[in-house]
PDB file of N, CA and C in Angstrom:
ATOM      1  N   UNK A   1     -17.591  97.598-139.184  1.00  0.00           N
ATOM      2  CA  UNK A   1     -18.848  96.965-139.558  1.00  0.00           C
ATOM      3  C   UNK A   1     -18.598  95.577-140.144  1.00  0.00           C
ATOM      4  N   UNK A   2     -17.540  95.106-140.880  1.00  0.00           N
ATOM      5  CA  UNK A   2     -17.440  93.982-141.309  1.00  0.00           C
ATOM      6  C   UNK A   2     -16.719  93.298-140.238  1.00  0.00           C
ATOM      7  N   UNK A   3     -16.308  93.496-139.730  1.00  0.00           N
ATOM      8  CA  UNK A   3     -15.472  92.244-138.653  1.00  0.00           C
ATOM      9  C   UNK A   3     -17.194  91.804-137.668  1.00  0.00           C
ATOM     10  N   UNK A   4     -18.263  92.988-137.476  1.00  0.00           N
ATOM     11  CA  UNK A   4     -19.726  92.651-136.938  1.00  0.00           C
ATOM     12  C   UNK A   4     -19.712  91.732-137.686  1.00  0.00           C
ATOM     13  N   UNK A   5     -20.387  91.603-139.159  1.00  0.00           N
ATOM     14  CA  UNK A   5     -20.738  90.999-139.704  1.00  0.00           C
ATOM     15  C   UNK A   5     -20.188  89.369-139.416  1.00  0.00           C
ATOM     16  N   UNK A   6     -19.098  89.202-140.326  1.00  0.00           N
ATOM     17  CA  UNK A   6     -18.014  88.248-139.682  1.00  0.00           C
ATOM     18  C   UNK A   6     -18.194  87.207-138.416  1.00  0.00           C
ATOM     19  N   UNK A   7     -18.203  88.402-137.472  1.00  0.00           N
ATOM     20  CA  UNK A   7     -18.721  87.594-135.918  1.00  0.00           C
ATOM     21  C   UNK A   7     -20.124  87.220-136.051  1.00  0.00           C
ATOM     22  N   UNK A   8     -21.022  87.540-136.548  1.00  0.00           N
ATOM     23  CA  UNK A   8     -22.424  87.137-136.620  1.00  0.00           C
ATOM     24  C   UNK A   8     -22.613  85.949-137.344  1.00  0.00           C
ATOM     25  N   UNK A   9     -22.144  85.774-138.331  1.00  0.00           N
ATOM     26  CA  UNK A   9     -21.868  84.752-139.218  1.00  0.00           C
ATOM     27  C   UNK A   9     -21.379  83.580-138.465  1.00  0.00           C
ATOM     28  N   UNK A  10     -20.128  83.614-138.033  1.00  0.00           N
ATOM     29  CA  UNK A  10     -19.708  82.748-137.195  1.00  0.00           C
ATOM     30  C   UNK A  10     -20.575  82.628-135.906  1.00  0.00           C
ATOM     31  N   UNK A  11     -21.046  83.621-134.785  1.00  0.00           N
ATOM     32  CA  UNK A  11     -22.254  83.069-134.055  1.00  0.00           C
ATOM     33  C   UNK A  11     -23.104  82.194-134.556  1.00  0.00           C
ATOM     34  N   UNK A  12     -23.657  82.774-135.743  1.00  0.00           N
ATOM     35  CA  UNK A  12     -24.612  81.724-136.390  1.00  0.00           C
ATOM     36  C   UNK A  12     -24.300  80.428-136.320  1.00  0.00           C
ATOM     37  N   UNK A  13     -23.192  80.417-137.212  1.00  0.00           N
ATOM     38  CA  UNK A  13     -22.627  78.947-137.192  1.00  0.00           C
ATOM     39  C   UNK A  13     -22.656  77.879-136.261  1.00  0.00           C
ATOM     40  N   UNK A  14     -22.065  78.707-134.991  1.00  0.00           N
ATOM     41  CA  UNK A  14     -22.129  77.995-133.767  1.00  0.00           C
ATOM     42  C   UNK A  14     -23.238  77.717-133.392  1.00  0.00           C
ATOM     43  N   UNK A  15     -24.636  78.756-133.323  1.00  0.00           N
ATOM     44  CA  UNK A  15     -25.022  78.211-132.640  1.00  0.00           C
ATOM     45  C   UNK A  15     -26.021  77.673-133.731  1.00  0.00           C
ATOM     46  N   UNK A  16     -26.144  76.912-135.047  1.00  0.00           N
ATOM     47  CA  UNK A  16     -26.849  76.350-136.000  1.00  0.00           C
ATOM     48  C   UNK A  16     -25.987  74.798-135.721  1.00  0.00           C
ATOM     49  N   UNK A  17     -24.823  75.037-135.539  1.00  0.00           N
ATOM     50  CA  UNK A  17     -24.392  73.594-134.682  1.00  0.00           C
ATOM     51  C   UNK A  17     -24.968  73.185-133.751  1.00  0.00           C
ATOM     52  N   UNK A  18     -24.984  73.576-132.566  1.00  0.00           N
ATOM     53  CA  UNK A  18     -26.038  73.233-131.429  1.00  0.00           C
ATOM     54  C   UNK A  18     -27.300  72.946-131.329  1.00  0.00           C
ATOM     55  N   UNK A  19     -27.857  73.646-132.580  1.00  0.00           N
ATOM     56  CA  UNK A  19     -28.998  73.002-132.760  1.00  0.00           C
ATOM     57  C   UNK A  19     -29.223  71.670-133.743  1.00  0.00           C
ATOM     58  N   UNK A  20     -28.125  71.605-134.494  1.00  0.00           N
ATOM     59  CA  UNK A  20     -27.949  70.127-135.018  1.00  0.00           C
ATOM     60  C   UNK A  20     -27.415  69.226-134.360  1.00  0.00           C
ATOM     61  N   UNK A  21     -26.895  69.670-133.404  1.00  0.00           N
ATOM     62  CA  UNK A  21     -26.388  68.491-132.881  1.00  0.00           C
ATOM     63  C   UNK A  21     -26.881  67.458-132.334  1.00  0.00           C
ATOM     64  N   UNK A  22     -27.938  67.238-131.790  1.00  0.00           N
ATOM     65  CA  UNK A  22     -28.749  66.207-131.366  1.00  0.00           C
ATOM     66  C   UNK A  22     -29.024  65.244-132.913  1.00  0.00           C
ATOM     67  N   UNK A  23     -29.742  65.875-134.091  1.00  0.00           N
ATOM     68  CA  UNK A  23     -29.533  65.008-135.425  1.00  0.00           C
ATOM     69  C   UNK A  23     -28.101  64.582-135.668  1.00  0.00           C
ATOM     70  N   UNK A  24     -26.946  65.028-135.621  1.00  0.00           N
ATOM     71  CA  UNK A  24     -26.301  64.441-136.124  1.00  0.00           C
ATOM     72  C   UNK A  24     -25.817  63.254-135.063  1.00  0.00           C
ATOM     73  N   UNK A  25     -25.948  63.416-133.631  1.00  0.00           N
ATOM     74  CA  UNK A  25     -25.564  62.507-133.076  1.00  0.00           C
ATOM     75  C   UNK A  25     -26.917  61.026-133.012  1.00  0.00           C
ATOM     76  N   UNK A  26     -27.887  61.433-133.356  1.00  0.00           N
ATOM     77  CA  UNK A  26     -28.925  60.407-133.819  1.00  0.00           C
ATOM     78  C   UNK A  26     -28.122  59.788-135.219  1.00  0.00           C
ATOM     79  N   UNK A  27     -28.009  59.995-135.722  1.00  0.00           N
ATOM     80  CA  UNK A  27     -26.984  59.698-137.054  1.00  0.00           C
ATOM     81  C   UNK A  27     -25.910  59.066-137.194  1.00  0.00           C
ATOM     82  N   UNK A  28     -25.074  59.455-136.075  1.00  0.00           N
ATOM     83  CA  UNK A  28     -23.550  58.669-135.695  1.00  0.00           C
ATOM     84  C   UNK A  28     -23.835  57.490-135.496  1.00  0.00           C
ATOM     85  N   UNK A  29     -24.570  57.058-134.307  1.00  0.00           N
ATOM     86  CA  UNK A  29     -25.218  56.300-133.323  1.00  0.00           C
ATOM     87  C   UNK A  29     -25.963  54.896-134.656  1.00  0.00           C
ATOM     88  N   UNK A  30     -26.550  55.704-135.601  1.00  0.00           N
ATOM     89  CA  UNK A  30     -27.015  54.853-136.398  1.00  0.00           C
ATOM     90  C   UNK A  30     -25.886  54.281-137.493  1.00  0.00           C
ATOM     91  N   UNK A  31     -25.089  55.273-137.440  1.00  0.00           N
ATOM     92  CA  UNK A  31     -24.212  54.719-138.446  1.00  0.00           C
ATOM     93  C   UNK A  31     -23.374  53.372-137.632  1.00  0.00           C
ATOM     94  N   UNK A  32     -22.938  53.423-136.084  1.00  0.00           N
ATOM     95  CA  UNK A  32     -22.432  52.404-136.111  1.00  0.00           C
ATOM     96  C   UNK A  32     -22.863  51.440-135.870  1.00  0.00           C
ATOM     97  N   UNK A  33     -24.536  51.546-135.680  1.00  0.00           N
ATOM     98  CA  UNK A  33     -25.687  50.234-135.483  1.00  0.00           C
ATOM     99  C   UNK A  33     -25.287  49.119-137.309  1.00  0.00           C
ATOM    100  N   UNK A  34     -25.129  50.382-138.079  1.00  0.00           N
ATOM    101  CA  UNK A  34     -25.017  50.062-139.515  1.00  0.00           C
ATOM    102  C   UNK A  34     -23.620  49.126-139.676  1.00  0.00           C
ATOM    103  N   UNK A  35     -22.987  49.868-138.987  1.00  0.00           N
ATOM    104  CA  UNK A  35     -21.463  49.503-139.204  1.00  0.00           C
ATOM    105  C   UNK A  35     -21.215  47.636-138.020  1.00  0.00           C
ATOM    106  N   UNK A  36     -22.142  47.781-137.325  1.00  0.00           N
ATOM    107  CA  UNK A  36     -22.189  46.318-136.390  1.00  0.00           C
ATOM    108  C   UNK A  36     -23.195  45.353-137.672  1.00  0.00           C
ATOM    109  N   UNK A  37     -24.116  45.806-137.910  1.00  0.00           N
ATOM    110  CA  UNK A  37     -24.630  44.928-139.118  1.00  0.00           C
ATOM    111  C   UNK A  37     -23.963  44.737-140.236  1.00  0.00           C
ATOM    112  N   UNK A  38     -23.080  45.493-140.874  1.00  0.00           N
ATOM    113  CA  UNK A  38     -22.036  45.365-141.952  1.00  0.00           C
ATOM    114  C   UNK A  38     -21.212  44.299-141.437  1.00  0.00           C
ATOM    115  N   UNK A  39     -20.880  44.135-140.379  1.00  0.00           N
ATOM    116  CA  UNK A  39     -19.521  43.241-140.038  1.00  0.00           C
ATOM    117  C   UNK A  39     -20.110  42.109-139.955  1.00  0.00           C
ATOM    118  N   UNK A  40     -21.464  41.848-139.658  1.00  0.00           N
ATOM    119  CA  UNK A  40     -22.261  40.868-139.139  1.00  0.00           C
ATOM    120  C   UNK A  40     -22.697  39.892-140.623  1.00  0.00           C
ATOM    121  N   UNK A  41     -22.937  40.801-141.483  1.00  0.00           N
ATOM    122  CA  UNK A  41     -22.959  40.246-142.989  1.00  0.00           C
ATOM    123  C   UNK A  41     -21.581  39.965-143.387  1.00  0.00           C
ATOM    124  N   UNK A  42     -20.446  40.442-143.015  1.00  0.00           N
ATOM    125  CA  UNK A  42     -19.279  40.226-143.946  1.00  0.00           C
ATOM    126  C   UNK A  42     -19.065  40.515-144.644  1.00  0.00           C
ATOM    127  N   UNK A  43     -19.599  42.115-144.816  1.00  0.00           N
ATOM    128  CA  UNK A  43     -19.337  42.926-146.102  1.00  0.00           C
ATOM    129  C   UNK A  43     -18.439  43.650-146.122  1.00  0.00           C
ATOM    130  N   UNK A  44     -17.446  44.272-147.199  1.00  0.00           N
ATOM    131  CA  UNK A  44     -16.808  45.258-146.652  1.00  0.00           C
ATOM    132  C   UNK A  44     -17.495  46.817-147.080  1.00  0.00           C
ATOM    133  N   UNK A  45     -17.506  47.647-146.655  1.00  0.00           N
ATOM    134  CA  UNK A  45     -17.599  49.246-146.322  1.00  0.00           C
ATOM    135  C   UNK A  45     -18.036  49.471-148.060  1.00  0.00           C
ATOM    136  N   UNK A  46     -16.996  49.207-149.238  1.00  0.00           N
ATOM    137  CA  UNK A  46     -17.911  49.509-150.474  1.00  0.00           C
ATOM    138  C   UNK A  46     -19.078  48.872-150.960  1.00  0.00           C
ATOM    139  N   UNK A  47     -18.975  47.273-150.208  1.00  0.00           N
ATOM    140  CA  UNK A  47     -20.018  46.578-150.931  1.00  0.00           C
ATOM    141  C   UNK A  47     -21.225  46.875-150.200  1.00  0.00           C
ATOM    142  N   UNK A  48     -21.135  47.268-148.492  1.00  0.00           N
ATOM    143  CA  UNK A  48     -22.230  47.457-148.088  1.00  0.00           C
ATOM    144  C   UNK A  48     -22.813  48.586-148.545  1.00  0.00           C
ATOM    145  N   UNK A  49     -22.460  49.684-149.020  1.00  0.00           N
ATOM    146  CA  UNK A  49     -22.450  51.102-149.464  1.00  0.00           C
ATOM    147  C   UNK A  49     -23.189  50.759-151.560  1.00  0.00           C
ATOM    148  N   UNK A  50     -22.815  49.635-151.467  1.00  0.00           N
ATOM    149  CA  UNK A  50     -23.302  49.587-153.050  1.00  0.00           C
ATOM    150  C   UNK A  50     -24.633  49.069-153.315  1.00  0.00           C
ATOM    151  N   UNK A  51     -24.843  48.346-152.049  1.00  0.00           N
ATOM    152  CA  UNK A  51     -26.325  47.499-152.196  1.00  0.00           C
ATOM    153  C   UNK A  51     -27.268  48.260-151.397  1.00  0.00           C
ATOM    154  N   UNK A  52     -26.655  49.421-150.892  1.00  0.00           N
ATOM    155  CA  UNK A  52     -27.776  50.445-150.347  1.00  0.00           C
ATOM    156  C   UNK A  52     -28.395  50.961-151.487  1.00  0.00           C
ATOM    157  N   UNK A  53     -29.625  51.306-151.066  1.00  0.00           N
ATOM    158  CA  UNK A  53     -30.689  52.394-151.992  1.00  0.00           C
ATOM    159  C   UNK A  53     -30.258  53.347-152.124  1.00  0.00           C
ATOM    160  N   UNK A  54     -30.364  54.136-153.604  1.00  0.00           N
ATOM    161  CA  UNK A  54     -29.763  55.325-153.870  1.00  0.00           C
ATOM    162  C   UNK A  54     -30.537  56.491-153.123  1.00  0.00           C
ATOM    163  N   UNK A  55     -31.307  56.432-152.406  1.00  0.00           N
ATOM    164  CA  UNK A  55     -31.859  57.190-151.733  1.00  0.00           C
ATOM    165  C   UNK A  55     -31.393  57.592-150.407  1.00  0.00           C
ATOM    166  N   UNK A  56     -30.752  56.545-149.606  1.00  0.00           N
ATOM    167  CA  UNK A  56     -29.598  56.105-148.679  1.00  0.00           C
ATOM    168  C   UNK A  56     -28.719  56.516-148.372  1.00  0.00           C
ATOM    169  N   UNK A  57     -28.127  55.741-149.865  1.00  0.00           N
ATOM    170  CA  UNK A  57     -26.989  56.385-150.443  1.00  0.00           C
ATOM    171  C   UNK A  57     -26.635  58.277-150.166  1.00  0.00           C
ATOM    172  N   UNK A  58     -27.466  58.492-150.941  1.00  0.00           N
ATOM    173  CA  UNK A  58     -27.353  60.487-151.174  1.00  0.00           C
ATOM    174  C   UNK A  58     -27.853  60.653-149.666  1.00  0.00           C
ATOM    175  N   UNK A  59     -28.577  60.296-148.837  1.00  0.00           N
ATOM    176  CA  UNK A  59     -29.041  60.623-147.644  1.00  0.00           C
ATOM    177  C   UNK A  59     -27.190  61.015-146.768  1.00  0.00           C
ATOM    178  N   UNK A  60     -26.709  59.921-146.850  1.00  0.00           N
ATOM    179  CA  UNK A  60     -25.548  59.579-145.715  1.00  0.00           C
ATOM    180  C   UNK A  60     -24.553  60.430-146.788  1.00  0.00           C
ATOM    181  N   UNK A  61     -24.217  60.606-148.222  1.00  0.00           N
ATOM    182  CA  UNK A  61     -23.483  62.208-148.556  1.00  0.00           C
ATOM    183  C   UNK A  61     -24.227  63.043-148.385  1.00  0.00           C
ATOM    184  N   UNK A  62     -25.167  63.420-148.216  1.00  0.00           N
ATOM    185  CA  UNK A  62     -25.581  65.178-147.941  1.00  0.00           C
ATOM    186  C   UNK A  62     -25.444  65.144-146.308  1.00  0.00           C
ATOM    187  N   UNK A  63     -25.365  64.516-145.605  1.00  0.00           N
ATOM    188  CA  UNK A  63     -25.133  64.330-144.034  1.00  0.00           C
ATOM    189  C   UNK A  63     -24.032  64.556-143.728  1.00  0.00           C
ATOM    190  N   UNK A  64     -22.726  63.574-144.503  1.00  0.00           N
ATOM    191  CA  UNK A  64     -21.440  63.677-144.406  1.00  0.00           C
ATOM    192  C   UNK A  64     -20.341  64.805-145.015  1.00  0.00           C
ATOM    193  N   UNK A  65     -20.945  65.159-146.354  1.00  0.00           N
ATOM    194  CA  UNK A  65     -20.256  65.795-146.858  1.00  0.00           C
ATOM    195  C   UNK A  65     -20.876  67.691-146.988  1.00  0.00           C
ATOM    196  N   UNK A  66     -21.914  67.847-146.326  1.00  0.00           N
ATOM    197  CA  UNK A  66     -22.182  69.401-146.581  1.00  0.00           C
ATOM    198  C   UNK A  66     -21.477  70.244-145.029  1.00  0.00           C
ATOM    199  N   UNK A  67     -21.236  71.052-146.121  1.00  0.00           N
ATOM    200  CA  UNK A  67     -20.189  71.960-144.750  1.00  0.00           C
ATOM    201  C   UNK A  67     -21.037  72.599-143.785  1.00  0.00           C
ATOM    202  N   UNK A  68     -22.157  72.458-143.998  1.00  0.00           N
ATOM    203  CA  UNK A  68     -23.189  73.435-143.148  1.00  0.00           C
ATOM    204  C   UNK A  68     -22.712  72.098-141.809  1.00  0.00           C
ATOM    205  N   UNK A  69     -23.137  70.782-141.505  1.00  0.00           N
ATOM    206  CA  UNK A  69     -23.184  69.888-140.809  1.00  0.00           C
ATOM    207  C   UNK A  69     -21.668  69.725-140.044  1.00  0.00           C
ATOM    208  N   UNK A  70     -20.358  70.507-140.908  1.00  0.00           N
ATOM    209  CA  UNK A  70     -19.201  69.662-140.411  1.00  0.00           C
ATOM    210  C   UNK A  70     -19.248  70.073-138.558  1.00  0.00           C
ATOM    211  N   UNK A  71     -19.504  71.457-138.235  1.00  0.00           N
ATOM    212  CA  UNK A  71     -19.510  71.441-136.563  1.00  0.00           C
ATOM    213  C   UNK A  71     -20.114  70.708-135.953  1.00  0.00           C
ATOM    214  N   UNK A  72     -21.390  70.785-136.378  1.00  0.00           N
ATOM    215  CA  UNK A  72     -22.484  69.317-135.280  1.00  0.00           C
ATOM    216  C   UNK A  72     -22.070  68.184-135.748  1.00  0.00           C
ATOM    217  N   UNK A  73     -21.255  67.680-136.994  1.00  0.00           N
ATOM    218  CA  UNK A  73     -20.385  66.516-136.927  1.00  0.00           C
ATOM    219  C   UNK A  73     -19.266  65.961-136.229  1.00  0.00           C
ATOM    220  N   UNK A  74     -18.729  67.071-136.062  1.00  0.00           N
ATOM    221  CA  UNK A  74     -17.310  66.864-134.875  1.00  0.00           C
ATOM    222  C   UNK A  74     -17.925  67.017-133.369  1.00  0.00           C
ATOM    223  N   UNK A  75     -19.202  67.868-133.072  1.00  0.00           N
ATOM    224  CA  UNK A  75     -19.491  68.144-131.620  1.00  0.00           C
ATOM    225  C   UNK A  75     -20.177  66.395-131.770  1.00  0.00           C
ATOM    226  N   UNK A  76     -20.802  66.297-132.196  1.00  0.00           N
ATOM    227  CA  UNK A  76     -21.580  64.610-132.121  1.00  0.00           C
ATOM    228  C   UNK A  76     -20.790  63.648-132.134  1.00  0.00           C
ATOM    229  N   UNK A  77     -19.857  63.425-132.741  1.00  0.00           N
ATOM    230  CA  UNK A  77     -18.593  62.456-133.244  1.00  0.00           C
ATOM    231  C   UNK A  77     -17.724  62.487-131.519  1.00  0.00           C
ATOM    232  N   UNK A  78     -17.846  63.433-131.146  1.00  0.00           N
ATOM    233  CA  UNK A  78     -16.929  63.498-130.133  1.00  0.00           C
ATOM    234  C   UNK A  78     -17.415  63.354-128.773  1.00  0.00           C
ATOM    235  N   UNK A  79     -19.059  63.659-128.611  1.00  0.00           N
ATOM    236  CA  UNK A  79     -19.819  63.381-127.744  1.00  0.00           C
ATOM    237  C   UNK A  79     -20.301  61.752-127.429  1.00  0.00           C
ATOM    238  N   UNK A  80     -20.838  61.323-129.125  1.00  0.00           N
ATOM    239  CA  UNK A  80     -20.376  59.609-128.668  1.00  0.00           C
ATOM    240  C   UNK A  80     -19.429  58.940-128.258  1.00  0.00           C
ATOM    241  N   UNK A  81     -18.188  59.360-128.990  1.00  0.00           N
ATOM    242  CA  UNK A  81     -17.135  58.686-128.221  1.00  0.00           C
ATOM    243  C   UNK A  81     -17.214  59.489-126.553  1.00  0.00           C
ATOM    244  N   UNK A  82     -17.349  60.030-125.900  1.00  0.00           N
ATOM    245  CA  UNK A  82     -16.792  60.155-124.899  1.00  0.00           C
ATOM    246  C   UNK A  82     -18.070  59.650-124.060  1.00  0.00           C
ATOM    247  N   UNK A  83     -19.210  59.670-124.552  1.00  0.00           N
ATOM    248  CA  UNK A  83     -20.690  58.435-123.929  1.00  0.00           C
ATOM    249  C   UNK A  83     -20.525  57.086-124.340  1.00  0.00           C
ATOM    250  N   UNK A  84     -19.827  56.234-125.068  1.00  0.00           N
ATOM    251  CA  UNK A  84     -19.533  55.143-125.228  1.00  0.00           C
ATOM    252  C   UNK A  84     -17.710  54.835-125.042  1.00  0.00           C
ATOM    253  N   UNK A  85     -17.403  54.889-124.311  1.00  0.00           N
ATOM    254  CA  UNK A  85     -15.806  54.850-124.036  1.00  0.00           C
ATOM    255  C   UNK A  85     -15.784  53.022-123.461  1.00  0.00           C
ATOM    256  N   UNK A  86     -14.839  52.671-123.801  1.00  0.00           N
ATOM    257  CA  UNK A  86     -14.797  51.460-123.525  1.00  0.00           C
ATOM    258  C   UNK A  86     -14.068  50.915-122.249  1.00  0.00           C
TER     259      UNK A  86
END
């Protein structure tokens, strides 16, 4: 009964990734629209990150850093790069 459990959990997971994954790859996509305007100002990565709104701010850590997101972060992360390949 617990190894069920276990596997259900992890189904979940997977497939609660798949359904994020379209947000997080809306997200990537914006981050490096962000990251072409950062370079474009001449900022570097803390200063642009400091003159953001703290609202922003906590937006892009609860995105980046909650473990619920890390699968649809790596399936998205890996789907742009392989739709934008140079």
């Amino acid at each position: 009964m617990g190894s069920k459990v276990i596997l259900g959990i992890i189904l979940a997971y997977i497939l609660l990734s798949f359904i994020l994954l379209p947000i997080q790859y809306r997200y990537i996509k914006e981050l490096k629209e962000m990251d072409k305007e950062r370079k474009a100002l001449g900022l570097s990565q803390n200063e642009y990150y400091e003159k953001m709104s703290f609202e922003n701010e906590q937006l892009h850590f609860n995105a980046q850093g909650n473990p619920l997101f890390i699968g649809a972060n790596i399936l998205a992360t890996l789907l742009y790069k392989w739709r934008h390949k140079k």
